[in-house]
C-alpha atoms as a PDB file:
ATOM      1  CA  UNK A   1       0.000   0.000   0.000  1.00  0.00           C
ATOM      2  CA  UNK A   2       2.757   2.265   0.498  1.00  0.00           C
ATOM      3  CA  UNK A   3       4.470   1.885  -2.758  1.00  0.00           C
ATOM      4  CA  UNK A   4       0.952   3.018  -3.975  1.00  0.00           C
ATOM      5  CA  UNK A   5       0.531   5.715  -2.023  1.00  0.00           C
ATOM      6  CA  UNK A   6       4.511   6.999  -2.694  1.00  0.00           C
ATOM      7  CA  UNK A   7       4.134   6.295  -6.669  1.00  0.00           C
ATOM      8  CA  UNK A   8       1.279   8.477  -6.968  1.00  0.00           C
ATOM      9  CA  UNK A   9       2.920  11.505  -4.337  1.00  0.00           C
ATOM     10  CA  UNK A  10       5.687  10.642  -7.302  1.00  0.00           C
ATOM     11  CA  UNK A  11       3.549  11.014 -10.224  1.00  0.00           C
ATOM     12  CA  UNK A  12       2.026  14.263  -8.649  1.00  0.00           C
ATOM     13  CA  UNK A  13       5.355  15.774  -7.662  1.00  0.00           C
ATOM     14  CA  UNK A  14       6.224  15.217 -11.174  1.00  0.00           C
ATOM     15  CA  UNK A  15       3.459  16.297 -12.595  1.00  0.00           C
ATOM     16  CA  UNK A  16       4.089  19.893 -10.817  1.00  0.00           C
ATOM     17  CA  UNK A  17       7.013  20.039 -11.616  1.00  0.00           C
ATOM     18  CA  UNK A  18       6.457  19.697 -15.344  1.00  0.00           C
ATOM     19  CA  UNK A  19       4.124  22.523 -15.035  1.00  0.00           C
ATOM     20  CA  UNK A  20       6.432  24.513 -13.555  1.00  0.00           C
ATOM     21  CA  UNK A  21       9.056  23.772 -16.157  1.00  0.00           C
ATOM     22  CA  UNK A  22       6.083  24.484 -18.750  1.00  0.00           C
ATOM     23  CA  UNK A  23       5.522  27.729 -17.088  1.00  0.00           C
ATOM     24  CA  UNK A  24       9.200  28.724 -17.069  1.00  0.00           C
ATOM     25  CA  UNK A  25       9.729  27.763 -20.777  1.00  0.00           C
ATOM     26  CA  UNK A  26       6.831  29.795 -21.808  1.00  0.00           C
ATOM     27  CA  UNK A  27       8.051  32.488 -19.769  1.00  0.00           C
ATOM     28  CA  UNK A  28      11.208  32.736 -21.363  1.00  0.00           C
ATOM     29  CA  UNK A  29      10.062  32.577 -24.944  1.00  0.00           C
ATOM     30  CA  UNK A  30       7.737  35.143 -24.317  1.00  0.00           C
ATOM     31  CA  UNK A  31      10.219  37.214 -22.877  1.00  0.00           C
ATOM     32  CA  UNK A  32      12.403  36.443 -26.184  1.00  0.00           C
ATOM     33  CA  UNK A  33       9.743  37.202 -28.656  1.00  0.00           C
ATOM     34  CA  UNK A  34       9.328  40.240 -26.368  1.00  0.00           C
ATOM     35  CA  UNK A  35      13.095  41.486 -26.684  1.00  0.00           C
ATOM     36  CA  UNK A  36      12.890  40.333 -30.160  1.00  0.00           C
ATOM     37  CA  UNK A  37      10.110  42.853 -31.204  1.00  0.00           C
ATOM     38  CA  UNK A  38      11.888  45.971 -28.940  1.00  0.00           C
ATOM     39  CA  UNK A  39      14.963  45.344 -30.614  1.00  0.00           C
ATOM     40  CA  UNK A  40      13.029  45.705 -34.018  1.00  0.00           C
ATOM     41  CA  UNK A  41      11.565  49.140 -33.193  1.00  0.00           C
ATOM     42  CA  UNK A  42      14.137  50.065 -31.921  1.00  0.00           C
ATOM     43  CA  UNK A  43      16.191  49.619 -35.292  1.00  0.00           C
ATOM     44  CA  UNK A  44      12.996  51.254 -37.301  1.00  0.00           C
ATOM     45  CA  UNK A  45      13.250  53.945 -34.970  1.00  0.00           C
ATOM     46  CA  UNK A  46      17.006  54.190 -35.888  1.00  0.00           C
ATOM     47  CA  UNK A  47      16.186  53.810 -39.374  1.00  0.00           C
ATOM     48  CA  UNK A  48      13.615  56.482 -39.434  1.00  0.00           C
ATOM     49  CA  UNK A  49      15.982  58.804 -37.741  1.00  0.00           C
ATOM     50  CA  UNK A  50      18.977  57.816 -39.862  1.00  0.00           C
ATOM     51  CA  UNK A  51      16.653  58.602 -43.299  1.00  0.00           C
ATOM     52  CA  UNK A  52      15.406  61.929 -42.194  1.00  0.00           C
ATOM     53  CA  UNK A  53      18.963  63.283 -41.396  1.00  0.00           C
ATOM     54  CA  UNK A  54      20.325  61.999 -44.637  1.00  0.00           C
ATOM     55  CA  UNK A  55      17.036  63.445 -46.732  1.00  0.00           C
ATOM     56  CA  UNK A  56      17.213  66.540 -44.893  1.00  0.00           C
ATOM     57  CA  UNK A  57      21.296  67.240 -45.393  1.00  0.00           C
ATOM     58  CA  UNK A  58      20.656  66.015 -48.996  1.00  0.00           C
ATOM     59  CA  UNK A  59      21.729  68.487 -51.740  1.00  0.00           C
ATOM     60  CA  UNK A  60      19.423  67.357 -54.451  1.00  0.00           C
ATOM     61  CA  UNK A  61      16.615  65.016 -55.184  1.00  0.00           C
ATOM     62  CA  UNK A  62      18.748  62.127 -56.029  1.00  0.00           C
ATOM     63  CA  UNK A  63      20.299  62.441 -52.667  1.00  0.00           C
ATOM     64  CA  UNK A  64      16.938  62.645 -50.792  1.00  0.00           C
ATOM     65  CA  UNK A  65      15.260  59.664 -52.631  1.00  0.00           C
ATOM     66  CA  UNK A  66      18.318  57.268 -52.078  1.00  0.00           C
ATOM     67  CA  UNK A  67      17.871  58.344 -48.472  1.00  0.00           C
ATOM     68  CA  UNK A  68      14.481  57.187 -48.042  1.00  0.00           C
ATOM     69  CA  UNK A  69      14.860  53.861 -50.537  1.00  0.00           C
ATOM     70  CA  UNK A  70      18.134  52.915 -47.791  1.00  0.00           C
ATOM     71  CA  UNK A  71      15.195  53.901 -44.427  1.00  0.00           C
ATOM     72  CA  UNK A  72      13.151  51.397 -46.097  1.00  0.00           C
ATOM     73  CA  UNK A  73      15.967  49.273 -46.706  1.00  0.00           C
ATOM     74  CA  UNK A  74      17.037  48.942 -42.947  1.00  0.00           C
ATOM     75  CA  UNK A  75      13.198  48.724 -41.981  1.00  0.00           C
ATOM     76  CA  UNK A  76      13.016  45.519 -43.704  1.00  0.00           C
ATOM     77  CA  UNK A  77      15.874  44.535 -42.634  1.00  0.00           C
ATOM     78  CA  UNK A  78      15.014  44.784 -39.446  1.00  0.00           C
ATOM     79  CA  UNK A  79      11.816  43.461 -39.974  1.00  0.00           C
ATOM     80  CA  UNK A  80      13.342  40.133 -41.777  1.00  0.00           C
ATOM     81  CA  UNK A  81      15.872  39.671 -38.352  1.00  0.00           C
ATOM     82  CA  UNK A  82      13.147  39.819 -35.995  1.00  0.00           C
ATOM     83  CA  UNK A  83      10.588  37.642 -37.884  1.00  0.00           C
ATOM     84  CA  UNK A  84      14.072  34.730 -38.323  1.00  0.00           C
ATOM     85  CA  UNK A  85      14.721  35.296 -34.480  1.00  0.00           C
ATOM     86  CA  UNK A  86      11.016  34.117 -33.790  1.00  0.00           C
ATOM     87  CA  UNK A  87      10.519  31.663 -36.248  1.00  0.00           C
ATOM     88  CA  UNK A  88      13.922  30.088 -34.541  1.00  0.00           C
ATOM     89  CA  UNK A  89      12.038  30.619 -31.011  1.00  0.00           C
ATOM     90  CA  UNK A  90       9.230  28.615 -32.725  1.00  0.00           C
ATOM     91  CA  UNK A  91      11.532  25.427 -33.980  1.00  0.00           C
ATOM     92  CA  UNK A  92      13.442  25.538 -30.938  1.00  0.00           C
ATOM     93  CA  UNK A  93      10.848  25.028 -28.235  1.00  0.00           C
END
C-alpha cells in the first residue's frame, strides 16, 4: 500500500514540476519574442531617424530619394531579423 501511495505523491510531484518547467519555458520565450520585437523598433526607430537626417542634409533630389529607398531598406531589414529570431524561437521550443 505504500508503494501506492509513494508512486502516486511521485507522479504528482512530477506532474508539478512539469508545469512549472512548462511555465518557465513559456516564460522565457515570451520574454524572447518580447526582446525580439523591442529590438526591431528600436532599429525602425534608428532607421527612421537615420533617413530623415540623410534626406534633410541632402543636396538634391537624387540624394533625398536614395535616403528614403536605404530607411526602407534597414526597416526591412530589421523586420526580416526579428521575424528569423522568432521563427527560430518557434523550432526551438
Amino acid at each position: 500500500m505504500e508503494d501506492n501511495i509513494g508512486s502516486s505523491i511521485s507522479k504528482t510531484t512530477n506532474h508539478h514540476q512539469n508545469n512549472k518547467d512548462s511555465l518557465f519555458s513559456r516564460m522565457k520565450r515570451n520574454c524572447l519574442y518580447f526582446a525580439a520585437s523591442v529590438q526591431e523598433t528600436f532599429i525602425y526607430v534608428k532607421a527612421f531617424f537615420v533617413g530623415q537626417a540623410k534626406a534633410i542634409t541632402a543636396r538634391n533630389e537624387k540624394e533625398a530619394s536614395e535616403a528614403e529607398l536605404e530607411s526602407t531598406k534597414m526597416q526591412v531589414e530589421a523586420a526580416d531579423a526579428a521575424e528569423a529570431i522568432k521563427k527560430k524561437l518557434n523550432t526551438t521550443t
